[in-house]
N, C-alpha and C. Protein backbone atom coordinates (compact mmCIF):
# COMPACT_ATOMS: atom_id res chain seq x y z
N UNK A 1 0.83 -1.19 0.00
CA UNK A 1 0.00 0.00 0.00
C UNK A 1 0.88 1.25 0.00
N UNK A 2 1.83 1.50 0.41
CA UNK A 2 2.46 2.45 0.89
C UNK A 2 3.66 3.08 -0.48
N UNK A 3 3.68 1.69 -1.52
CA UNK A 3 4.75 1.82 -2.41
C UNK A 3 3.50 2.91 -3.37
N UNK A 4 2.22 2.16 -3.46
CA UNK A 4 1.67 2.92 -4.46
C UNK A 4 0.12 3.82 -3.81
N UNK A 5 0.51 4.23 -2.84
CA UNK A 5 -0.55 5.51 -2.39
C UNK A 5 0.25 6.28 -1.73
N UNK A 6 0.16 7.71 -2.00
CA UNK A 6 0.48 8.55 -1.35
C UNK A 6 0.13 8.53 0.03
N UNK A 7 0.64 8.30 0.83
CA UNK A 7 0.63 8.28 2.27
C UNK A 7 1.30 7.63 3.73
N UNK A 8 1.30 8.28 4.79
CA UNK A 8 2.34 8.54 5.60
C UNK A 8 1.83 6.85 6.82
N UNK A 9 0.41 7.13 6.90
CA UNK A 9 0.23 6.09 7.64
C UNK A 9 -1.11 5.56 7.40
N UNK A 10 -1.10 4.48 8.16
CA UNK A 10 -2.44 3.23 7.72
C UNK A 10 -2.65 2.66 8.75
N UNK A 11 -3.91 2.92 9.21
CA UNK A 11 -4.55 1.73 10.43
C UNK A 11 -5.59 0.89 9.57
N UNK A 12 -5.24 -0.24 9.99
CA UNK A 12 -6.18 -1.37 9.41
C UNK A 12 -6.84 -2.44 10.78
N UNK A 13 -8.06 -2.55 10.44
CA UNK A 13 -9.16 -2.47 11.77
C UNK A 13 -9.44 -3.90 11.21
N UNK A 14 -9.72 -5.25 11.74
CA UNK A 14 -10.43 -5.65 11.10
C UNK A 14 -11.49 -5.84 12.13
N UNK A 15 -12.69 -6.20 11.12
CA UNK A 15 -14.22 -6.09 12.08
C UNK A 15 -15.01 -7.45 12.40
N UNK A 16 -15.77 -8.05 12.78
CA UNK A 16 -16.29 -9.40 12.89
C UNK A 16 -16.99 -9.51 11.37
N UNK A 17 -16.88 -10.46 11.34
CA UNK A 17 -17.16 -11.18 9.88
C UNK A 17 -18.79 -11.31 9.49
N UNK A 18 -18.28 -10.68 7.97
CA UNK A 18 -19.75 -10.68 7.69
C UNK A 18 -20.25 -11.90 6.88
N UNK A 19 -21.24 -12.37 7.92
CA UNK A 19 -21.98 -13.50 7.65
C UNK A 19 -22.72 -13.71 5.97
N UNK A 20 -21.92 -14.84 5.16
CA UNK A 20 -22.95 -14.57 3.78
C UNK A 20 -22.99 -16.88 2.96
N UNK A 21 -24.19 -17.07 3.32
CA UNK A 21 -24.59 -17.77 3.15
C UNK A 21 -25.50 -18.42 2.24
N UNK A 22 -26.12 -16.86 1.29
CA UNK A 22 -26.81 -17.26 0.41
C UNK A 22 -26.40 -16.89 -1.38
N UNK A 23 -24.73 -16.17 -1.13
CA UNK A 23 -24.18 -16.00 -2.29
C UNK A 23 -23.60 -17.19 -3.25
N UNK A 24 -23.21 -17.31 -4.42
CA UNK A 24 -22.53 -18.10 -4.93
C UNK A 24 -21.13 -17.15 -5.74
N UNK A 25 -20.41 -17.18 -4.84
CA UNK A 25 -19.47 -16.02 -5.24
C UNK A 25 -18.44 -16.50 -6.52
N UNK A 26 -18.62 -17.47 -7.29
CA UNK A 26 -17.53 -18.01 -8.65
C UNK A 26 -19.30 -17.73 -9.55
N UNK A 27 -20.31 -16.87 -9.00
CA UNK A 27 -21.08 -16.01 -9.93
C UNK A 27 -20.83 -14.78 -9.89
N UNK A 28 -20.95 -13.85 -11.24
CA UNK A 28 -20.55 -12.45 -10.99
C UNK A 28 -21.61 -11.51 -10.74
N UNK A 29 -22.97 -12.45 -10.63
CA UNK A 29 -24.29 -11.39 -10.19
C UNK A 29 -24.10 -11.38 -8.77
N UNK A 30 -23.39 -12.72 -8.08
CA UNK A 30 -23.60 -12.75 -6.44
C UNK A 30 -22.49 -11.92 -6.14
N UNK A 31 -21.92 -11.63 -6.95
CA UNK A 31 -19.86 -11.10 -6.81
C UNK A 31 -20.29 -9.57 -6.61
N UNK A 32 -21.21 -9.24 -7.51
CA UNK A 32 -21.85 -7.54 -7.48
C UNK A 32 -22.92 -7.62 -6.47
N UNK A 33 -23.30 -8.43 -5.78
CA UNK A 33 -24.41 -8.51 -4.69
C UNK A 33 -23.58 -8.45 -3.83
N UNK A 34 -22.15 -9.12 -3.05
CA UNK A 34 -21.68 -8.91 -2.02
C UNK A 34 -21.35 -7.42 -2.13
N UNK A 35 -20.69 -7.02 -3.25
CA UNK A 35 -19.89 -5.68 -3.38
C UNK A 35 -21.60 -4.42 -2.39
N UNK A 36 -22.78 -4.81 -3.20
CA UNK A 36 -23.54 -4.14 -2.49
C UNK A 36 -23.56 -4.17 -0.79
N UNK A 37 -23.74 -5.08 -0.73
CA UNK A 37 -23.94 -5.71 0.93
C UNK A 37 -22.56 -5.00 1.88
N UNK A 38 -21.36 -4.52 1.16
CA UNK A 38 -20.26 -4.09 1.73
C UNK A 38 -20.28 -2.70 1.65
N UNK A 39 -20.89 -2.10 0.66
CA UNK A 39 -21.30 -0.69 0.81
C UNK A 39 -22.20 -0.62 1.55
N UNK A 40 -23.96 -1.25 1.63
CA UNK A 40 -24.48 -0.86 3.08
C UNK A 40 -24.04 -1.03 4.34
N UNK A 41 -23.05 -1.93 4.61
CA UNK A 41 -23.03 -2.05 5.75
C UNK A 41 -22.23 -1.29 6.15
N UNK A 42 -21.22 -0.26 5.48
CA UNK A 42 -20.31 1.08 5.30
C UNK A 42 -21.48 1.90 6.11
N UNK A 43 -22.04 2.11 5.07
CA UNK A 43 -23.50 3.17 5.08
C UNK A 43 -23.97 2.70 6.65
N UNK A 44 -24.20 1.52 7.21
CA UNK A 44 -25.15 1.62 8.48
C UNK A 44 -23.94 1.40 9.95
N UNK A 45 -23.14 1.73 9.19
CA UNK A 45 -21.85 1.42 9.76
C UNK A 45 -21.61 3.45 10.34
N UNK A 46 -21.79 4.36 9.69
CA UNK A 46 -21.57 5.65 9.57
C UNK A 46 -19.88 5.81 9.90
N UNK A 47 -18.84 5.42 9.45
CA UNK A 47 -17.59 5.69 9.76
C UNK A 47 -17.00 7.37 8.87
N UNK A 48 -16.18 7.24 9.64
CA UNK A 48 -15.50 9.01 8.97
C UNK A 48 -15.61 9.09 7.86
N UNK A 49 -15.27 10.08 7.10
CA UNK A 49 -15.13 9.65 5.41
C UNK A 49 -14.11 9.37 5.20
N UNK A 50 -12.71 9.65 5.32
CA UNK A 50 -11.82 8.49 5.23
C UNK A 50 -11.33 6.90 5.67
N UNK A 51 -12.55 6.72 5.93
CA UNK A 51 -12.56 5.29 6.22
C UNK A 51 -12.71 4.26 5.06
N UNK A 52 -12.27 3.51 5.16
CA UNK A 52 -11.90 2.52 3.70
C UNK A 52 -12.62 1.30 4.33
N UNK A 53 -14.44 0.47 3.59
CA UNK A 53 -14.17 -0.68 3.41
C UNK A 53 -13.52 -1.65 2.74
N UNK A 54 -13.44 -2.99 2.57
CA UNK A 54 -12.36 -3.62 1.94
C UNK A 54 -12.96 -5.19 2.28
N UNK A 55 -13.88 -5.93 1.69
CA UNK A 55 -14.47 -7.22 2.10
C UNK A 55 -13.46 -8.17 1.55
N UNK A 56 -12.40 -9.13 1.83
CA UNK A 56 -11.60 -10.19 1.82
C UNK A 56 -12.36 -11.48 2.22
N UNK A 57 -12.27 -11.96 0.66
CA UNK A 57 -13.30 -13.31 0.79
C UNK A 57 -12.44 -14.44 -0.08
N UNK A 58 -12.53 -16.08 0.53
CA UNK A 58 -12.14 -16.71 0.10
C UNK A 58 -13.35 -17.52 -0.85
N UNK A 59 -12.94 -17.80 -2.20
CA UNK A 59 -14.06 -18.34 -2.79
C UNK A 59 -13.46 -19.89 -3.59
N UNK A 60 -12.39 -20.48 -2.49
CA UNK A 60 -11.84 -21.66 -2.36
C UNK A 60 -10.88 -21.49 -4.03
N UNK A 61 -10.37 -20.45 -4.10
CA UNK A 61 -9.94 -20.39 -5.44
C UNK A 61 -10.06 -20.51 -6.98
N UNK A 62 -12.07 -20.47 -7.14
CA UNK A 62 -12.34 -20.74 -8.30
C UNK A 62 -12.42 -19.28 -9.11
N UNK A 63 -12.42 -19.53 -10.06
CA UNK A 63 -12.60 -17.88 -11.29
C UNK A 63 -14.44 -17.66 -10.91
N UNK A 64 -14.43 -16.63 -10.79
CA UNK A 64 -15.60 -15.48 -10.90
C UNK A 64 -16.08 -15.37 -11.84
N UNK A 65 -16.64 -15.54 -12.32
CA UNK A 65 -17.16 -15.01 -14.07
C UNK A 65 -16.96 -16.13 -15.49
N UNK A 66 -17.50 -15.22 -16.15
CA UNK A 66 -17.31 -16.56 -17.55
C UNK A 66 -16.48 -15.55 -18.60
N UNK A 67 -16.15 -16.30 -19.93
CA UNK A 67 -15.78 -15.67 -20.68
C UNK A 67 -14.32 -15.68 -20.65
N UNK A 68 -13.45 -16.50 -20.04
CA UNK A 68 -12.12 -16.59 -20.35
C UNK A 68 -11.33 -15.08 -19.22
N UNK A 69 -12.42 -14.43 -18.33
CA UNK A 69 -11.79 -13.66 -17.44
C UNK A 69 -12.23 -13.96 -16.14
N UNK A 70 -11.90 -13.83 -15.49
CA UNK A 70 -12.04 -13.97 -14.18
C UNK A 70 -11.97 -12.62 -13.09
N UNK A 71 -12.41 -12.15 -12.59
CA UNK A 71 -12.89 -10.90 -11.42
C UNK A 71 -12.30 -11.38 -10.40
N UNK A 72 -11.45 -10.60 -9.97
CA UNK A 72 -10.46 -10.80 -8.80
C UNK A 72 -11.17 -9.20 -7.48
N UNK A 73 -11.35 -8.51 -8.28
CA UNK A 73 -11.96 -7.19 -6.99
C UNK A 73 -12.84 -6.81 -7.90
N UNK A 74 -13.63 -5.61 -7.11
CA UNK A 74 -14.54 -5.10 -7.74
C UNK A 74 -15.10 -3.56 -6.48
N UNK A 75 -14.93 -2.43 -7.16
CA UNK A 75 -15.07 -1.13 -6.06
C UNK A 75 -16.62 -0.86 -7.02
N UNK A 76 -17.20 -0.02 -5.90
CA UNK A 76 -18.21 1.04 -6.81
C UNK A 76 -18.43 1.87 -7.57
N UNK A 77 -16.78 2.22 -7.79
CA UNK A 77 -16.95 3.41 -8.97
C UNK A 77 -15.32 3.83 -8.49
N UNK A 78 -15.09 5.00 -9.13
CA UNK A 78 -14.20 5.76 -8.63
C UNK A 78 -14.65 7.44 -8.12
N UNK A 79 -14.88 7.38 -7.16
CA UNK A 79 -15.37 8.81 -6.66
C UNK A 79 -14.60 9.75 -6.04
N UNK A 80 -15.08 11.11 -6.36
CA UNK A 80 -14.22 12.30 -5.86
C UNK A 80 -13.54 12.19 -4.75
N UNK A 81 -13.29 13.53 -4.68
CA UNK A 81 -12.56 13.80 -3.25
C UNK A 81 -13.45 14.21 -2.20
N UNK A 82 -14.49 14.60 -2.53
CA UNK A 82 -15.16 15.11 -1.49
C UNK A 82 -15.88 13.88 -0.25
N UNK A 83 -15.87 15.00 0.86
CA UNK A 83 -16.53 13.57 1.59
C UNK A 83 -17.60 13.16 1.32
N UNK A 84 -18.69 14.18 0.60
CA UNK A 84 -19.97 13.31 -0.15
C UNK A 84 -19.62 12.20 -0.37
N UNK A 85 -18.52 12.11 -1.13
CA UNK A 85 -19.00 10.43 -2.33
C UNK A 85 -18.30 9.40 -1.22
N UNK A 86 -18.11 9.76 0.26
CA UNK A 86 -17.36 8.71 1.16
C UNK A 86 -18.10 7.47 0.59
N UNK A 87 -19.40 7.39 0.46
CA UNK A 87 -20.45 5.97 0.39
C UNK A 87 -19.75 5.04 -0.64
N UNK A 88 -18.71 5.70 -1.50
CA UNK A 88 -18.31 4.43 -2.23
C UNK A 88 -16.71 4.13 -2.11
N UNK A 89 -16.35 4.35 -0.77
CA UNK A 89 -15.04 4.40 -0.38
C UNK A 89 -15.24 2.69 0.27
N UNK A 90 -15.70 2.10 -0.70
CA UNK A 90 -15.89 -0.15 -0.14
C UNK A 90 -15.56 -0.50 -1.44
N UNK A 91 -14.97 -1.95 -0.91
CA UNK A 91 -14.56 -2.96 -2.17
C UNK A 91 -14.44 -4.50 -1.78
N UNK A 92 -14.12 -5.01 -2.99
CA UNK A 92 -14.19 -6.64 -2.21
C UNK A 92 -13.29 -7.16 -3.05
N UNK A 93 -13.01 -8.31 -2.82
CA UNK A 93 -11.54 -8.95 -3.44
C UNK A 93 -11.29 -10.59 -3.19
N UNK A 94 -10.81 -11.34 -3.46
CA UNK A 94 -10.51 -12.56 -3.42
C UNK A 94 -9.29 -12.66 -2.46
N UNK A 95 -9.11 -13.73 -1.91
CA UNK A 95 -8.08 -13.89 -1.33
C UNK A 95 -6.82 -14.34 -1.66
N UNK A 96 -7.13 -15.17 -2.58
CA UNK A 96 -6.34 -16.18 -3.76
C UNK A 96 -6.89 -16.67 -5.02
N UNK A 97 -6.25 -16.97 -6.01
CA UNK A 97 -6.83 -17.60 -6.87
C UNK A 97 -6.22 -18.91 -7.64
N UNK A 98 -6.73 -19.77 -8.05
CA UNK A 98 -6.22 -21.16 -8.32
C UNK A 98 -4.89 -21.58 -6.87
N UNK A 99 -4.85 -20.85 -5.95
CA UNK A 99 -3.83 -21.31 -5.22
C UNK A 99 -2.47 -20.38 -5.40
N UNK A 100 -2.62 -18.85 -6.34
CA UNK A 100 -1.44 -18.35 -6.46
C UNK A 100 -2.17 -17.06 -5.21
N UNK A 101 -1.29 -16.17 -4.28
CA UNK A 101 -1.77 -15.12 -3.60
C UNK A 101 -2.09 -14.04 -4.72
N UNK A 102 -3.08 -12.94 -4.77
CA UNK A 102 -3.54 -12.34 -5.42
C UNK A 102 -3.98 -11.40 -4.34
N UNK A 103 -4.71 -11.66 -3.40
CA UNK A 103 -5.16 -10.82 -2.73
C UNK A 103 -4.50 -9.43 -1.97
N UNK A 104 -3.27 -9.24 -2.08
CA UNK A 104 -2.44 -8.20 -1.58
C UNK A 104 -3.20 -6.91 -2.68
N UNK A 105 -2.37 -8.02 -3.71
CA UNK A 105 -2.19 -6.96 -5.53
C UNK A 105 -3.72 -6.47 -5.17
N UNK A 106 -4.45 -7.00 -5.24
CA UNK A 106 -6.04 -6.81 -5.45
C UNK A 106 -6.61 -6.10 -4.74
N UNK A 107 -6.37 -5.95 -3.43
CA UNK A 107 -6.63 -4.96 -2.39
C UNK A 107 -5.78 -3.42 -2.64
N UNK A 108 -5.02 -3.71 -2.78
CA UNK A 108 -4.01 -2.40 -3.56
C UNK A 108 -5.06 -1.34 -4.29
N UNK A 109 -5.10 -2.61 -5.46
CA UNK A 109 -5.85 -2.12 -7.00
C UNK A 109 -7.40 -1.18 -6.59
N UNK A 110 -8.11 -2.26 -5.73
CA UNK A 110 -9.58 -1.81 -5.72
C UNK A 110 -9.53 -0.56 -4.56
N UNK A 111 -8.44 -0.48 -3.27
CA UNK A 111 -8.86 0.45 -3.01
C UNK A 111 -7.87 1.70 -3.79
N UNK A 112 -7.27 1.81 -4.97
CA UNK A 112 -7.07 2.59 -5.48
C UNK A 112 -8.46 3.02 -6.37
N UNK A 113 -9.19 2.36 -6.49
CA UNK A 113 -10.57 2.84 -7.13
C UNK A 113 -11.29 3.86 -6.28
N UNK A 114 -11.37 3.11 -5.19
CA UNK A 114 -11.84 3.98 -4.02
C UNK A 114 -11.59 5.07 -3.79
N UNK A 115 -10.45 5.58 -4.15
CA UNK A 115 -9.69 6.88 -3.56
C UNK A 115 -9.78 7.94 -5.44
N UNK A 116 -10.59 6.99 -5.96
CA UNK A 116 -10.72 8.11 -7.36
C UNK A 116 -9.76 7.81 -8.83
N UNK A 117 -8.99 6.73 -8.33
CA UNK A 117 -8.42 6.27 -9.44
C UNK A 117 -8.86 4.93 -10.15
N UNK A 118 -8.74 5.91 -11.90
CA UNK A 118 -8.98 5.18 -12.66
C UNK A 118 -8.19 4.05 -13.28
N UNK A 119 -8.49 2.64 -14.10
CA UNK A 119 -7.12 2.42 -14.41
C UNK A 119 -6.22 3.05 -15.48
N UNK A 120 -5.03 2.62 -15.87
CA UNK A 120 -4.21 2.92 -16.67
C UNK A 120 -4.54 2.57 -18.16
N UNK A 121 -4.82 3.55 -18.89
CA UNK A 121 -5.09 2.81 -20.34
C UNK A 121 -3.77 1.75 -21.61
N UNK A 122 -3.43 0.60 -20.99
CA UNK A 122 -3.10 -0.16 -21.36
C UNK A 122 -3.35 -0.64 -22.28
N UNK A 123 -3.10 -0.81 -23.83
CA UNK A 123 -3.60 -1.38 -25.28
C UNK A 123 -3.90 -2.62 -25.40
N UNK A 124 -2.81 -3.70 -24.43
CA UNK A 124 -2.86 -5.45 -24.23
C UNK A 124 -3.96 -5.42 -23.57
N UNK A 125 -4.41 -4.32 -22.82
CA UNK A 125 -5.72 -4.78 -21.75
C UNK A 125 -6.78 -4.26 -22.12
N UNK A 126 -8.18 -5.16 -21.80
CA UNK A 126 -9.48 -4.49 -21.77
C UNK A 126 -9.78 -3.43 -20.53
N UNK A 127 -9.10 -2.73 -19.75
CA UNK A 127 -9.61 -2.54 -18.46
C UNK A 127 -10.83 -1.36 -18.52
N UNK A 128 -11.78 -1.44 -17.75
CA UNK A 128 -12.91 -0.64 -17.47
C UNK A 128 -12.30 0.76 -17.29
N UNK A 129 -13.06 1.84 -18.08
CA UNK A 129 -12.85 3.11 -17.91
C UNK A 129 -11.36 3.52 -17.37
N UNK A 130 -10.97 3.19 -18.54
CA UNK A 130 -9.02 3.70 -18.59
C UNK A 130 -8.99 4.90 -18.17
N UNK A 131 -7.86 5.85 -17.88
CA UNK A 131 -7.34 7.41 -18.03
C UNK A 131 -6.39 7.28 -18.44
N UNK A 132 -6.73 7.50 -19.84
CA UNK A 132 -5.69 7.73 -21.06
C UNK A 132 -4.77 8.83 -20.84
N UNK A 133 -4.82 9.87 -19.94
CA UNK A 133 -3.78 11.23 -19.26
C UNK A 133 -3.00 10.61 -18.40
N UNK A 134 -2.96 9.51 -17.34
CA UNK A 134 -2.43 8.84 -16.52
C UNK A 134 -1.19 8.08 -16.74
N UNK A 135 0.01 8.15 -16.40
CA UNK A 135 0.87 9.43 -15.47
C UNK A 135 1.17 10.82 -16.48
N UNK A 136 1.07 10.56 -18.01
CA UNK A 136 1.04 11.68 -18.76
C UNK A 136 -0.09 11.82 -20.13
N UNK A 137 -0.12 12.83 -20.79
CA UNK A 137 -0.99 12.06 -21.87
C UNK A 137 -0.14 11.56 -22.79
N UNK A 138 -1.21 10.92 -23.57
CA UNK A 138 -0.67 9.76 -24.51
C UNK A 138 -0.10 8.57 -23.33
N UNK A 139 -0.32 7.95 -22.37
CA UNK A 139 0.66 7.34 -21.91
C UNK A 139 0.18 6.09 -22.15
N UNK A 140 -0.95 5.56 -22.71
CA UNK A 140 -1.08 3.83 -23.12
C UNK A 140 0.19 3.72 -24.49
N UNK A 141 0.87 4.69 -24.92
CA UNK A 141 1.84 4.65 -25.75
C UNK A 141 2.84 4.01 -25.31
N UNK A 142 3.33 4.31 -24.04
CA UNK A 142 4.17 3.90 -23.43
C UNK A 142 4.26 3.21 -22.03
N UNK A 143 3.36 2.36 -22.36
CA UNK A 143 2.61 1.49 -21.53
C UNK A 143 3.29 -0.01 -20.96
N UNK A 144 3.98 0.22 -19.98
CA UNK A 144 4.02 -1.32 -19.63
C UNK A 144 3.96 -2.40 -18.88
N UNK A 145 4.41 -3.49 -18.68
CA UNK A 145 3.89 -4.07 -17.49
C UNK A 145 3.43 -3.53 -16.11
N UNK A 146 4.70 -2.74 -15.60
CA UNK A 146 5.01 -2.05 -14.17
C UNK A 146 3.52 -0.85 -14.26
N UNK A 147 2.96 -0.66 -15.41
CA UNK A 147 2.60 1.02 -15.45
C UNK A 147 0.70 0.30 -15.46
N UNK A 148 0.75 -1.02 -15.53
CA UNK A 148 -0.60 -1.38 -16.03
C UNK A 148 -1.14 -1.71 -14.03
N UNK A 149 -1.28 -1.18 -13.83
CA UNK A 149 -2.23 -0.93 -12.61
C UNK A 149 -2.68 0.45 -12.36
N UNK A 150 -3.54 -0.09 -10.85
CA UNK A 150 -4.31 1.90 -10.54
C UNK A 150 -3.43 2.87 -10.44
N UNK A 151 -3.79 3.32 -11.16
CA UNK A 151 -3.41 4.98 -10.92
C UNK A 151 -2.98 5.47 -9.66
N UNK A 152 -1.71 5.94 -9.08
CA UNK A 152 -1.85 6.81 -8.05
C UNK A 152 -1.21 8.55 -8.38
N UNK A 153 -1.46 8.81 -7.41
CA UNK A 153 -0.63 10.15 -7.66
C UNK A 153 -0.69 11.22 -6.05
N UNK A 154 -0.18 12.14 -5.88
CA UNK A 154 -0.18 12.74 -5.16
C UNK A 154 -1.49 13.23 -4.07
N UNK A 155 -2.38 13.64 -4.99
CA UNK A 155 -3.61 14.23 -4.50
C UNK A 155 -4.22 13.52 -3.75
N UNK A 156 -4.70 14.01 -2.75
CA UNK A 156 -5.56 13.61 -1.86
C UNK A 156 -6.68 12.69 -1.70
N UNK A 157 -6.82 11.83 -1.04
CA UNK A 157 -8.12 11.20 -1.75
C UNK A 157 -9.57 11.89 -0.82
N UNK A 158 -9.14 12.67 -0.02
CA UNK A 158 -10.28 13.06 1.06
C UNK A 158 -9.46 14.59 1.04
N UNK A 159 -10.10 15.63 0.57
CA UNK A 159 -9.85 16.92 1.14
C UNK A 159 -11.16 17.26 1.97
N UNK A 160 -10.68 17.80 3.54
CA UNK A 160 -11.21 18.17 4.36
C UNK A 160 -11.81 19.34 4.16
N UNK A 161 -12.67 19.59 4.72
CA UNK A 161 -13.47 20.68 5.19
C UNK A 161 -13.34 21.35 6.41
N UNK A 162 -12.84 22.39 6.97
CA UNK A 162 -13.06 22.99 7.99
C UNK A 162 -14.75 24.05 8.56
C-alpha cells in the first residue's frame, strides 16, 4: 500500500465477519451482490469519510465469471474527493486464486478505485474506464507491465473541510 498511495500512515481495523450464506461467489451477479452488501453495511456502519471498506473473501480459489476472465476485486466506482461520495469508499476482493496469492495486488488495485483512481489505459488490456492522461498524456503509448495498474498520484483522496 504504501509503495503505491500517497501516504504517511495506515490503520487497518479488522471487524467481525460478515456473515454470507446465500451468495454463490464463482457467480458475478452474487460477486456484485456482495460488493452491495459491503457498501451498506459502510452506510449503516456511519464511519468518517476516510474510512476505507475492503471485504476479503475466500471463494476456495475458483474464477468469478465466464468468458475466459475472471474478477479478482470489484469497487463502486471511482469517486471524488469530497466527503460526499465517502459511500463508495468499499470494495471486495478474493483472497487467492487457483492457489497463487492475489489478494495483496487486489486490495491495492480496488482500493485505489476507491480513492478516485482510474485504471491505466493499457492497449494489451481491456480494463474498465481507462485514463488515457495517466501518469502523462498519450501514456497507453508507453505502456508497460510495471505502469498497467491503478493509478496513483499525489492528490488527496479526502480533502477536508473545515
Amino acid at each position: 500500500m504504501y509503495q503505491q498511495n500517497p501516504l504517511e500512515h495506515i490503520e487497518i481495523e479488522v471487524r467481525a465477519p460478515l456473515p454470507v450464506s446465500d451468495l454463490d461467489l464463482t457467480d458475478s451477479n452474487d460477486f456484485f451482490a456482495l460488493l452491495n452488501r459491503v457498501v451498506q453495511l459502510r452506510a449503516q456502519d456511519g464511519p468518517e469519510p476516510n474510512v476505507y471498506y475492503y471485504a476479503l473473501f475466500d471463494n476456495c480459489g475458483a474464477c468469478i465469471g465466464e468468458g475466459g476472465g475472471c474478477l479478482l476485486g470489484v469497487a463502486p466506482g471511482t469517486p471524488g474527493s469530497s466527503q460526499g461520495e465517502a459511500s463508495q469508499r468499499a470494495a471486495i476482493g478474493v483472497r487467492y486464486l487457483s492457489g497463487s496469492e492475489v489478494g495483496i495486488e487486489t486490495f491495492v488495485h480496488e482500493i485505489g478505485h476507491t480513492q478516485g483512481r482510474a485504471h491505466v489505459a493499457c492497449p494489451s488490456a481491456q480494463s474498465a474506464g481507462p485514463d488515457p492522461s495517466y501518469p502523462y498524456e498519450a501514456a497507453a503509448s508507453a505502456c508497460g507491465a510495471s505502469a498497467c495498474a491503478t493509478s496513483a498520484s499525489t492528490t488527496p483522496a479526502i480533502t477536508p473541510t473545515t
